[in-house]
C-alpha atoms as a PDB file:
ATOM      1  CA  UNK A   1       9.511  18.474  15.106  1.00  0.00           C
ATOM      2  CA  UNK A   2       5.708  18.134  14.164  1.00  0.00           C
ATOM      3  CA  UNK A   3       4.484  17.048  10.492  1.00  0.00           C
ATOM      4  CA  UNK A   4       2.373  19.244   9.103  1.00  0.00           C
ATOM      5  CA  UNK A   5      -0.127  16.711   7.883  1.00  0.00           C
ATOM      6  CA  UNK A   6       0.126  15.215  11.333  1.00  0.00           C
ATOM      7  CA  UNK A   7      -3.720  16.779  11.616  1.00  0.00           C
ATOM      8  CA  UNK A   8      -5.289  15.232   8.259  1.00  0.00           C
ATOM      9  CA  UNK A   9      -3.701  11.810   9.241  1.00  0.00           C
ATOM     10  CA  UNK A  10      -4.961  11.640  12.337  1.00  0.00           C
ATOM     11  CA  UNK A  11      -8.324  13.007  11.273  1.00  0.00           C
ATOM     12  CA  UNK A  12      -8.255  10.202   8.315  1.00  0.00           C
ATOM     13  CA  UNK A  13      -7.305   7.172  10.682  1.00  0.00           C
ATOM     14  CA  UNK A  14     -10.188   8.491  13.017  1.00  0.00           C
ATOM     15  CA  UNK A  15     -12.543   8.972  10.600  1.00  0.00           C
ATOM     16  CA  UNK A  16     -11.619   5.313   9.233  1.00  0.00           C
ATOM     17  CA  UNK A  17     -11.859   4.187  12.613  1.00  0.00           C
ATOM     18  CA  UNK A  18     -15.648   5.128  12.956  1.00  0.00           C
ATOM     19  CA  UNK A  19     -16.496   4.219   9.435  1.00  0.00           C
ATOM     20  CA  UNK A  20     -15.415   0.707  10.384  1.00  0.00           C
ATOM     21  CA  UNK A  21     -16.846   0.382  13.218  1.00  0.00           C
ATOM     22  CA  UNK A  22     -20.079   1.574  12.155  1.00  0.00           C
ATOM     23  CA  UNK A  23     -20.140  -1.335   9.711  1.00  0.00           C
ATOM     24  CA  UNK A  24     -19.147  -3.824  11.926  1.00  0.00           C
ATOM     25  CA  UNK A  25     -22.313  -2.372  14.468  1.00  0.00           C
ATOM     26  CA  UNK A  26     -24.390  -2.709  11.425  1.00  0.00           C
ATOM     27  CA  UNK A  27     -23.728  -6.187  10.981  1.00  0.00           C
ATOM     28  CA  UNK A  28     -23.946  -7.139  14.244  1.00  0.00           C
ATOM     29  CA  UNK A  29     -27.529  -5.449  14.686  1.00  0.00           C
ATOM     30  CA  UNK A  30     -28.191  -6.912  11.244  1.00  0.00           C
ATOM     31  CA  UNK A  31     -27.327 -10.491  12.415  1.00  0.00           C
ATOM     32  CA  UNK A  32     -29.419 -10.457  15.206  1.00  0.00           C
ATOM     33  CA  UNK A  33     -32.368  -9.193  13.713  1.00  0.00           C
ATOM     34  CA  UNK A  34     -32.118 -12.014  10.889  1.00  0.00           C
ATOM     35  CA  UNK A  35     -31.335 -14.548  13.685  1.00  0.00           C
ATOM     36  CA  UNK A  36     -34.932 -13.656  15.532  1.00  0.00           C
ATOM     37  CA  UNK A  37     -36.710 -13.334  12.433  1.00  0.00           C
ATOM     38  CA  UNK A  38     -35.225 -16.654  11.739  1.00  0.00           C
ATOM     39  CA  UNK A  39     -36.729 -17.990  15.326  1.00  0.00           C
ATOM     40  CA  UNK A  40     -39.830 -16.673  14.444  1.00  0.00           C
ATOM     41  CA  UNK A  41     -40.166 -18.820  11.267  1.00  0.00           C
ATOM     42  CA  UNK A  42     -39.026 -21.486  12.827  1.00  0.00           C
ATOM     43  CA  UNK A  43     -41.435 -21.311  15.489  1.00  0.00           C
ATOM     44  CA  UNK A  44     -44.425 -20.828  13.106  1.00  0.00           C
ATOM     45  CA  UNK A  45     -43.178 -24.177  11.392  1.00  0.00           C
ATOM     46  CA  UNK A  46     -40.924 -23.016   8.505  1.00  0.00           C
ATOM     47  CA  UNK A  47     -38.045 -25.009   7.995  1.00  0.00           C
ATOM     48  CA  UNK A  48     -34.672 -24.161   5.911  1.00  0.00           C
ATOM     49  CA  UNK A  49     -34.375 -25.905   3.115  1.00  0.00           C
ATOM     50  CA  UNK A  50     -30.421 -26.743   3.981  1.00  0.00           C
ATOM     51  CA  UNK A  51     -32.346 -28.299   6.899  1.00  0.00           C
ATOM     52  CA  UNK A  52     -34.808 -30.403   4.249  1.00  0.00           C
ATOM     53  CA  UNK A  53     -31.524 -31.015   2.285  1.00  0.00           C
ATOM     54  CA  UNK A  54     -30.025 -32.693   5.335  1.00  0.00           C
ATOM     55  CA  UNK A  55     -33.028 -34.981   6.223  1.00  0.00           C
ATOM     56  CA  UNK A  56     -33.217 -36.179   2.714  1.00  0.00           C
ATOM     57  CA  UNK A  57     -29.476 -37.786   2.785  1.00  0.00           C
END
């Protein structure tokens, strides 16, 4: 015997599904976009201040 909200749940876990998946894409894509941008800095001689912090101690 089938539930007949079977449909909507299944729709509502899928839908879920790509919601949260889409986020975690985001913040991978994010991440690595920060991480070159962070290169590039780096590369034209900015430094982090955590990284300033770190010498001083």
């Amino acid at each position: 015997m089938s539930d007949p909200h079977a449909g909507f749940i299944i729709a509502s876990y899928a839908l879920t599904g790509l919601v949260v998946g889409g986020l975690v894409l985001r913040a991978v894509v994010e991440h690595r976009a920060l991480r070159r941008a962070l290169e590039q800095l780096e590369a034209r001689g900015v430094r982090r201040r955590s990284a300033r912090q770190e010498a001083v101690r």
